[in-house]
N, C-alpha and C. Protein backbone atom coordinates (compact mmCIF):
# COMPACT_ATOMS: atom_id res chain seq x y z
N UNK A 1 10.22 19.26 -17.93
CA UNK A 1 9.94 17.96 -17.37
C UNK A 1 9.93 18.08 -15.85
N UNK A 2 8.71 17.83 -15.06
CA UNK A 2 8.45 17.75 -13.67
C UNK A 2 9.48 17.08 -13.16
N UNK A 3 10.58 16.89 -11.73
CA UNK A 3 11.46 16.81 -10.66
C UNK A 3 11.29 16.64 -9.09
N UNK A 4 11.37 15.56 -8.75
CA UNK A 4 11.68 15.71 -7.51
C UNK A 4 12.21 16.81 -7.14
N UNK A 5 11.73 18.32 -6.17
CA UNK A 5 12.36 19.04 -5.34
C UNK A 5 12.88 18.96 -4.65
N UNK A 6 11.84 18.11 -3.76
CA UNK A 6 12.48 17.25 -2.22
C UNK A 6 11.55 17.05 -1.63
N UNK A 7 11.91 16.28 0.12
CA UNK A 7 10.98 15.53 0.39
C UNK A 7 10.79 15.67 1.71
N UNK A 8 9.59 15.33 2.51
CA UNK A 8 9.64 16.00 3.71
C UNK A 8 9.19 15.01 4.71
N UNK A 9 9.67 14.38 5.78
CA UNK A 9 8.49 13.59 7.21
C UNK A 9 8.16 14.58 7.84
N UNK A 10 7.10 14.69 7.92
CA UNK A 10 6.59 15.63 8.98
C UNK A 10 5.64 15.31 10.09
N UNK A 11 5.97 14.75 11.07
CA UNK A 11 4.91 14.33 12.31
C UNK A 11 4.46 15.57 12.64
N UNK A 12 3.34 15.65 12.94
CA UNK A 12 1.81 16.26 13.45
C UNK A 12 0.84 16.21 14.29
N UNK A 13 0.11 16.97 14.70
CA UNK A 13 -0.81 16.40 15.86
C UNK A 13 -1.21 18.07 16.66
N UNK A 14 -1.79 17.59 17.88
CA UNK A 14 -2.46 19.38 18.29
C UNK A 14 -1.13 19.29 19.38
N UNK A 15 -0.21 18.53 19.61
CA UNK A 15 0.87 18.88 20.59
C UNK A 15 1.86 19.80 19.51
N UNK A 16 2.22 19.59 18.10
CA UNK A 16 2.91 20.29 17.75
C UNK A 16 2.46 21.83 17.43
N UNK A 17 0.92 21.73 17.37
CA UNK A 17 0.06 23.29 16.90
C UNK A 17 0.03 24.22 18.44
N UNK A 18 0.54 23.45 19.89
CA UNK A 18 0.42 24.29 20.96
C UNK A 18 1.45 23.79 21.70
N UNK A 19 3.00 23.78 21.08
CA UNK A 19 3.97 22.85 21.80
C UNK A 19 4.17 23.55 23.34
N UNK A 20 4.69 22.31 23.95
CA UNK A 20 4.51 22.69 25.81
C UNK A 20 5.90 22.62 26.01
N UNK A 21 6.98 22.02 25.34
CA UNK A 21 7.92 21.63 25.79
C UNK A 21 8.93 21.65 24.75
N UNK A 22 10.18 22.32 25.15
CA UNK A 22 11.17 22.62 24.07
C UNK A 22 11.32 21.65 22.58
N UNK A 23 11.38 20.67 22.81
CA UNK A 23 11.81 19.48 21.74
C UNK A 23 10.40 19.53 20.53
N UNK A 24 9.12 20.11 21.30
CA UNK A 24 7.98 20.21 20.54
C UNK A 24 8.37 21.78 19.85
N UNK A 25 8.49 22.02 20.75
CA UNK A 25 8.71 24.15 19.99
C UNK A 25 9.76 23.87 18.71
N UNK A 26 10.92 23.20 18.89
CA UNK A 26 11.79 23.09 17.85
C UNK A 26 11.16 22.62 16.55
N UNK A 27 10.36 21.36 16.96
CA UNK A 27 9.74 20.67 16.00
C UNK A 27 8.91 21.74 15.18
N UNK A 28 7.81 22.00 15.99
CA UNK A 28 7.06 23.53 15.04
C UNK A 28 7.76 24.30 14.62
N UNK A 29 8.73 24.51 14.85
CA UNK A 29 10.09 25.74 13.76
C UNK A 29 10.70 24.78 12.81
N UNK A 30 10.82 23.72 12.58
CA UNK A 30 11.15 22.84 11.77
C UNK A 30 9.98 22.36 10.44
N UNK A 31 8.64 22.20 11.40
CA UNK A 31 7.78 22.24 10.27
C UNK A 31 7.44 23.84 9.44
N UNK A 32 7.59 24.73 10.43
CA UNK A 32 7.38 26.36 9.37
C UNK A 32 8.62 26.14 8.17
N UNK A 33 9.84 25.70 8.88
CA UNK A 33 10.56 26.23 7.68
C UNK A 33 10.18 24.89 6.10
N UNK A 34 9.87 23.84 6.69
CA UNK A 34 9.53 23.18 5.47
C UNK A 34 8.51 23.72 4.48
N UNK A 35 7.42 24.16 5.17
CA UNK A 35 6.19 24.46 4.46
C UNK A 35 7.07 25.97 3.81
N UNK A 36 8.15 27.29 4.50
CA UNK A 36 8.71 27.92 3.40
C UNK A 36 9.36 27.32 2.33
N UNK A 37 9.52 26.60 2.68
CA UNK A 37 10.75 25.57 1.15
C UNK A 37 9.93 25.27 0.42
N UNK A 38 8.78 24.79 0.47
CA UNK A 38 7.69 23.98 -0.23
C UNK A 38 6.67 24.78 -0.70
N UNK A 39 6.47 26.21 -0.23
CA UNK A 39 5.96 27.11 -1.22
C UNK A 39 5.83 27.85 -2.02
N UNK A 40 6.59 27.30 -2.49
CA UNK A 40 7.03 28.12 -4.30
C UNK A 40 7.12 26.79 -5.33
N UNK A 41 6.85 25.77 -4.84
CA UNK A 41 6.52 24.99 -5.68
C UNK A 41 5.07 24.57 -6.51
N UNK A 42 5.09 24.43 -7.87
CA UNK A 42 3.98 24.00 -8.46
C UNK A 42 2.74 23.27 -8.13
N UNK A 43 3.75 22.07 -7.87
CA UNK A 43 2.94 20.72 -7.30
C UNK A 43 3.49 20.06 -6.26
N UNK A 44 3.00 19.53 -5.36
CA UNK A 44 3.72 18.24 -4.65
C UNK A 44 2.47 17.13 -4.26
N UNK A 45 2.80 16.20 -3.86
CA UNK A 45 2.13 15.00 -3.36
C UNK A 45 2.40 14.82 -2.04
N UNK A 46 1.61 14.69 -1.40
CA UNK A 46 0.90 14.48 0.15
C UNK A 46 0.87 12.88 0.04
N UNK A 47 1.76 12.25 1.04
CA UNK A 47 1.73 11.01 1.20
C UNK A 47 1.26 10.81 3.12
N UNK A 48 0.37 10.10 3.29
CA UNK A 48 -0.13 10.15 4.92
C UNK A 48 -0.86 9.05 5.09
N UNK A 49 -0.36 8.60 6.34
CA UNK A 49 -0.60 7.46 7.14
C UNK A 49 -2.09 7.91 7.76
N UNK A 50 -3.09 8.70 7.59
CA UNK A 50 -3.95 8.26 8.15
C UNK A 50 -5.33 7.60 7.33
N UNK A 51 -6.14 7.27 8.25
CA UNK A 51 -7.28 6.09 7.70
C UNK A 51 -7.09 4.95 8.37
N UNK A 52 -5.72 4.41 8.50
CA UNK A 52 -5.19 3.55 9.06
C UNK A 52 -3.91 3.71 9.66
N UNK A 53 -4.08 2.68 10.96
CA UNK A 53 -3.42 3.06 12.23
C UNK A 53 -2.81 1.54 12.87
N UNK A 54 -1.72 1.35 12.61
CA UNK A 54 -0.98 0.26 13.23
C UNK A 54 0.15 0.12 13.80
N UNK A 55 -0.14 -0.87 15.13
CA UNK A 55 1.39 -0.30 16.26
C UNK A 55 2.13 -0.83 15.62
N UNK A 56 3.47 -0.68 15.85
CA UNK A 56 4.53 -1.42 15.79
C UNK A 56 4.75 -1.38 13.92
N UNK A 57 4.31 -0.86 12.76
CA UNK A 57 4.07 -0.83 11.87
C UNK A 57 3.92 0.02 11.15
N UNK A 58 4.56 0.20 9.74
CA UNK A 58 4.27 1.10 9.09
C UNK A 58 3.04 0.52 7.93
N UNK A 59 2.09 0.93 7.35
CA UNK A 59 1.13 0.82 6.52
C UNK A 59 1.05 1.64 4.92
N UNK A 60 1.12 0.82 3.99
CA UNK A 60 0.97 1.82 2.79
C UNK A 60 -0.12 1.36 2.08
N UNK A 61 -1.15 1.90 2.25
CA UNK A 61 -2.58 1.47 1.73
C UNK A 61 -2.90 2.70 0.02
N UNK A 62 -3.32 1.50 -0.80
CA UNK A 62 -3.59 2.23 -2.14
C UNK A 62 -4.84 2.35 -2.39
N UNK A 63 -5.77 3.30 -2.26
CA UNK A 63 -7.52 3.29 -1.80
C UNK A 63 -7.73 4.53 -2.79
C-alpha cells in the first residue's frame, strides 16, 4: 500500500541555480540534499504555484 515518504517546500528560481550570496549557497545545498532523499522513491507528486501568481497570497488552483 503506497505512503507518504515525506514532503518538501522548495523555493526556486535562476538566483538559487547561480547563488551570489551565502543564505542562497545554503539554500542550493538544501535543495541537493532533498532531491538525494527523494530519489529512490517510486512516485511522488509535484505540487507548484506556477500559472498563477498572487501578492500577498497563496493560490491552489485545480486545472
Amino acid at each position: 500500500m503506497p505512503m507518504l515518504a515525506g514532503i518538501a517546500m522548495m523555493p526556486h528560481g535562476n538566483d538559487v541555480l547561480a547563488p551570489k550570496d551565502e543564505e542562497t549557497k545554503r539554500l542550493a545545498e538544501l535543495l541537493r540534499w532533498i532531491e538525494k532523499e527523494f530519489s529512490g522513491l517510486d512516485a511522488y507528486v509535484l505540487v507548484t504555484p506556477h500559472n498563477l501568481r498572487m501578492s500577498d497570497h497563496i493560490g491552489v488552483v485545480f486545472a
